[in-house]
N, C-alpha and C. Protein backbone atom coordinates (compact mmCIF):
# COMPACT_ATOMS: atom_id res chain seq x y z
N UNK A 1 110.29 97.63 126.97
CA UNK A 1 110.45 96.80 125.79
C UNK A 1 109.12 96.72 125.09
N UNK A 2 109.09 96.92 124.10
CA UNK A 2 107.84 96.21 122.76
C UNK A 2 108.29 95.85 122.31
N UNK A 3 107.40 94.79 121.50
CA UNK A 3 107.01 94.04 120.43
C UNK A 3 105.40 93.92 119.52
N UNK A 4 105.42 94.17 118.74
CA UNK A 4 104.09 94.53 117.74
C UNK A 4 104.08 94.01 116.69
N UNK A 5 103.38 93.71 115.78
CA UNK A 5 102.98 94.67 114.34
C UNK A 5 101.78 95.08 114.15
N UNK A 6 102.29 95.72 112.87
CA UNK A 6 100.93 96.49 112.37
C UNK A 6 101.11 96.49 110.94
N UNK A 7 99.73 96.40 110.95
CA UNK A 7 99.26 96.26 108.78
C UNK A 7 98.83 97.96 108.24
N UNK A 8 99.70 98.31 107.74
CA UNK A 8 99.36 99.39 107.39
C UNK A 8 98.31 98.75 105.71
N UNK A 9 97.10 99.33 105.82
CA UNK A 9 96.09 99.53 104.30
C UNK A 9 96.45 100.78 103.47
N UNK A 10 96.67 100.22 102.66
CA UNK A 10 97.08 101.32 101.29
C UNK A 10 96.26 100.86 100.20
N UNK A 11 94.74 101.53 100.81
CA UNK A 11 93.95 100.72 99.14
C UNK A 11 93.86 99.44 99.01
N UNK A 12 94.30 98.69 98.07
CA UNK A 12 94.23 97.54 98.00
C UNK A 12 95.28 96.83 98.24
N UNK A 13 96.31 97.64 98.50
CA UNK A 13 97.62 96.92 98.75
C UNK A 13 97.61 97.26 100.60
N UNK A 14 98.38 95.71 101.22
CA UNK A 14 98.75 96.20 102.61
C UNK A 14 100.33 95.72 102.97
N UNK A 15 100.88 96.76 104.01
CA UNK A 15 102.14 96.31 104.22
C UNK A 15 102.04 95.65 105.82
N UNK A 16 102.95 95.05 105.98
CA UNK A 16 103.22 94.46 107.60
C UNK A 16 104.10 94.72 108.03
N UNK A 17 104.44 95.63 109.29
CA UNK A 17 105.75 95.91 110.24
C UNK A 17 105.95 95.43 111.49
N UNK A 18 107.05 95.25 112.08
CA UNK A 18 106.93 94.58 113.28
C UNK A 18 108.31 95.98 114.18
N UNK A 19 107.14 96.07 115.00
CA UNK A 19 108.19 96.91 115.62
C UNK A 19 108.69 96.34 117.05
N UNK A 20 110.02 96.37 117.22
CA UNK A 20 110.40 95.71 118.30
C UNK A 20 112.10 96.48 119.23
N UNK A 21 112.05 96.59 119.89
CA UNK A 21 113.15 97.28 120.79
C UNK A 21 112.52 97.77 122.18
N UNK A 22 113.63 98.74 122.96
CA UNK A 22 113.11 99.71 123.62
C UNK A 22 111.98 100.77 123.30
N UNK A 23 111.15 100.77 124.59
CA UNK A 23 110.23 101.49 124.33
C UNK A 23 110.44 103.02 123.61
N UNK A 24 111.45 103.13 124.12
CA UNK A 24 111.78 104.87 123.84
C UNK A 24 112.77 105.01 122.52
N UNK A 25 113.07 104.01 122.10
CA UNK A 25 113.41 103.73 120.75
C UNK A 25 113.43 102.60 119.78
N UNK A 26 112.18 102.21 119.43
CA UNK A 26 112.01 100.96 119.07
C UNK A 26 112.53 100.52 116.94
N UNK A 27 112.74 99.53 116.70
CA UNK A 27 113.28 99.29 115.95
C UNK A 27 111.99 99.03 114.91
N UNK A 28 111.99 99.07 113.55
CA UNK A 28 110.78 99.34 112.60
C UNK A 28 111.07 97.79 111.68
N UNK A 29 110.59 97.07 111.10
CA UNK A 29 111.08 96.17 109.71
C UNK A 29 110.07 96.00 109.16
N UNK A 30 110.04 96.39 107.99
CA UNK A 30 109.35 95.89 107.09
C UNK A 30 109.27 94.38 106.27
N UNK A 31 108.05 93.48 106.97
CA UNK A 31 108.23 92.22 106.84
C UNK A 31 107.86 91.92 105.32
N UNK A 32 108.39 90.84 104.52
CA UNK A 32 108.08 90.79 103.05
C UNK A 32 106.69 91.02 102.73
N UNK A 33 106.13 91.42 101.52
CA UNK A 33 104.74 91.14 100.88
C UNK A 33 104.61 89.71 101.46
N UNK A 34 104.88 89.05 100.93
CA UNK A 34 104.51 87.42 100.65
C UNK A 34 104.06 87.02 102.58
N UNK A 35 104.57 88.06 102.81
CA UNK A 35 104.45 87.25 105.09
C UNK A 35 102.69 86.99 104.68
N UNK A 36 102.23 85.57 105.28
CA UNK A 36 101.22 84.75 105.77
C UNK A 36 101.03 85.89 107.55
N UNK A 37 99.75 86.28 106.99
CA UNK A 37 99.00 86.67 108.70
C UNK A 37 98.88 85.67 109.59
N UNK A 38 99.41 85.53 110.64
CA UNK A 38 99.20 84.14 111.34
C UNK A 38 98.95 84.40 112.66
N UNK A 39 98.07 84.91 112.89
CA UNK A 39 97.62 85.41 114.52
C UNK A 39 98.70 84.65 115.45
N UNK A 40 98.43 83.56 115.62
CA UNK A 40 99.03 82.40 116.78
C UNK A 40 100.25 82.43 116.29
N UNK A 41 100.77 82.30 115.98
CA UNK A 41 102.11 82.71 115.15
C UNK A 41 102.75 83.73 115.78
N UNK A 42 102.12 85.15 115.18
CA UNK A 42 102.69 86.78 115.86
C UNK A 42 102.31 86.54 117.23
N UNK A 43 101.16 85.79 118.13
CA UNK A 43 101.56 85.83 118.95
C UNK A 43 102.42 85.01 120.17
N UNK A 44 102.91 84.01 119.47
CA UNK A 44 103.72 83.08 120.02
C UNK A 44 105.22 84.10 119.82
N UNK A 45 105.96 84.42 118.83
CA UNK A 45 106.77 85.14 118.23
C UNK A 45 106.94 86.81 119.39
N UNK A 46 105.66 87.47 119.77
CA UNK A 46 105.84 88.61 120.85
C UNK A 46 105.91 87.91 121.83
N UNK A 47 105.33 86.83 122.55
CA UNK A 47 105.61 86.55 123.97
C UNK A 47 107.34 85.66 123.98
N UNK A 48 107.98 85.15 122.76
CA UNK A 48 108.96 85.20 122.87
C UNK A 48 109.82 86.17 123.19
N UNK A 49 109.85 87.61 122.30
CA UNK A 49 110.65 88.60 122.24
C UNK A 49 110.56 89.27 123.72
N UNK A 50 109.80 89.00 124.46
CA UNK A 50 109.09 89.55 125.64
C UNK A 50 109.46 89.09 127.21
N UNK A 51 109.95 87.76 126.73
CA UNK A 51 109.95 86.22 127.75
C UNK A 51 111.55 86.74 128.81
N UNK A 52 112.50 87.37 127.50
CA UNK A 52 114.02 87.50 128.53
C UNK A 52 114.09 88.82 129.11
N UNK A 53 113.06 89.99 128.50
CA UNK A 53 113.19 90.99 129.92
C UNK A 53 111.96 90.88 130.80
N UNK A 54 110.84 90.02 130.81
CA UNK A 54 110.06 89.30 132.01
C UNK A 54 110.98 88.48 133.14
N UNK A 55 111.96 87.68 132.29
CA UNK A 55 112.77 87.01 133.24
C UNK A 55 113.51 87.44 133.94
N UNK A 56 114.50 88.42 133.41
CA UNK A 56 115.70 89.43 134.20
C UNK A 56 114.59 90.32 135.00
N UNK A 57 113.79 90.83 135.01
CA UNK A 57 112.37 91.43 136.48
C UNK A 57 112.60 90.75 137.08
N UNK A 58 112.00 89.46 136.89
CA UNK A 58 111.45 88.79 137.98
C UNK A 58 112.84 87.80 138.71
N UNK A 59 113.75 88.05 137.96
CA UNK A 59 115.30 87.34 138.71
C UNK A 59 115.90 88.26 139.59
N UNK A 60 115.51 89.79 139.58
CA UNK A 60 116.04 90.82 140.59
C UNK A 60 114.36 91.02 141.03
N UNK A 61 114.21 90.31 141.10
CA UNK A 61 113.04 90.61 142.68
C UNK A 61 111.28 91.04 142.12
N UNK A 62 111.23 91.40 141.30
CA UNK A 62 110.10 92.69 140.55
C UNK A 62 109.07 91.76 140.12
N UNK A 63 108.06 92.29 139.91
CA UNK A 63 107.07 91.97 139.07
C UNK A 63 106.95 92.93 138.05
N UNK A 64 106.58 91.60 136.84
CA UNK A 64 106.41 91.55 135.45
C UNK A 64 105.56 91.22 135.05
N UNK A 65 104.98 91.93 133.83
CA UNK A 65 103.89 91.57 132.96
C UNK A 65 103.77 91.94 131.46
N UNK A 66 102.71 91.87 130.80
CA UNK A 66 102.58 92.30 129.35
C UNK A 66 101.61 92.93 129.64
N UNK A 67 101.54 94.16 128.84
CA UNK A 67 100.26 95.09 128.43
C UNK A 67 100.27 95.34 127.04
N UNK A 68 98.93 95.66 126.61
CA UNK A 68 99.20 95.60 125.15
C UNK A 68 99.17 97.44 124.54
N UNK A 69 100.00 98.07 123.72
CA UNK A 69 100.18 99.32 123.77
C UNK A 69 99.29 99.69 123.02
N UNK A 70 99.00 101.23 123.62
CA UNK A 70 97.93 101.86 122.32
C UNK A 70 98.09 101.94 121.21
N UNK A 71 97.28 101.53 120.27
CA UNK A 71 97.16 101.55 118.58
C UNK A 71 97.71 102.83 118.32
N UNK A 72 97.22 103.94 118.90
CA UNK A 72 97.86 105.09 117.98
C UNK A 72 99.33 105.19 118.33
N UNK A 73 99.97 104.74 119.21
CA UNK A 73 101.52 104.83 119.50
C UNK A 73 102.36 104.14 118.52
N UNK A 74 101.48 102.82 118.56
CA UNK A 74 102.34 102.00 117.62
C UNK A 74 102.34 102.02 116.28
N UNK A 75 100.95 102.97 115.86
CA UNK A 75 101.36 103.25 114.46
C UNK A 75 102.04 104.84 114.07
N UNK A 76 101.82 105.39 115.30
CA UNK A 76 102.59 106.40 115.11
C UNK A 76 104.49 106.29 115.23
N UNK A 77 104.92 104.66 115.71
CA UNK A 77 105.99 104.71 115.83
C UNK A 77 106.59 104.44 114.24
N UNK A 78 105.61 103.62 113.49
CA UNK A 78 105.70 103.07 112.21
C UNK A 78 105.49 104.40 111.34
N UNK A 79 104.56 105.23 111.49
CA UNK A 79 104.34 106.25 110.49
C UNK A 79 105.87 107.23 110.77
N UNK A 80 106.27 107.46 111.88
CA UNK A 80 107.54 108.21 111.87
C UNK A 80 109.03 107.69 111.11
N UNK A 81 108.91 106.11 110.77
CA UNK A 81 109.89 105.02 110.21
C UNK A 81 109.46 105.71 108.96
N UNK A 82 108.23 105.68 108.00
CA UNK A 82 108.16 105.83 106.81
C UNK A 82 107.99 107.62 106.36
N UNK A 83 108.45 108.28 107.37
CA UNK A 83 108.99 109.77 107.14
C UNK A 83 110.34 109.83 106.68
């Protein structure tokens, strides 16, 4: 499972995506212009999206955690959305 975003810079203009699904096929959205950057926010918002397959691990026995994914993956998952 992930959860991300990323600010793509275009000059003076920037966009914000949040990518979220399975790792091996994750889902792309393009969040409005107007989205407020809110660090504590995005990251309250990923450890949500994150919280019910930590729980189903650790309810069949496993250990669970968060790692944070490499930058170039995750914008390479976003640059393949805007192909």
């Amino acid at each position: 499972m992930v959860s991300a975003y990323v600010v793509l810079n275009e000059g003076s203009k920037s966009r914000l995506f949040k990518v979220l699904g399975e790792a091996d096929a994750p889902k792309v959205t393009e969040l409005d212009a107007a989205t407020t950057v809110d660090l504590g926010r995005f990251r309250r918002e990923l450890a949500d999206d994150l919280e019910p397959v930590l729980a189903e691990i650790r309810a069949r026995g496993g250990s669970s955690g968060i790692s944070v994914p490499k930058p170039e993956w995750v914008t390479g998952v976003v640059e393949r959305y805007l192909k």
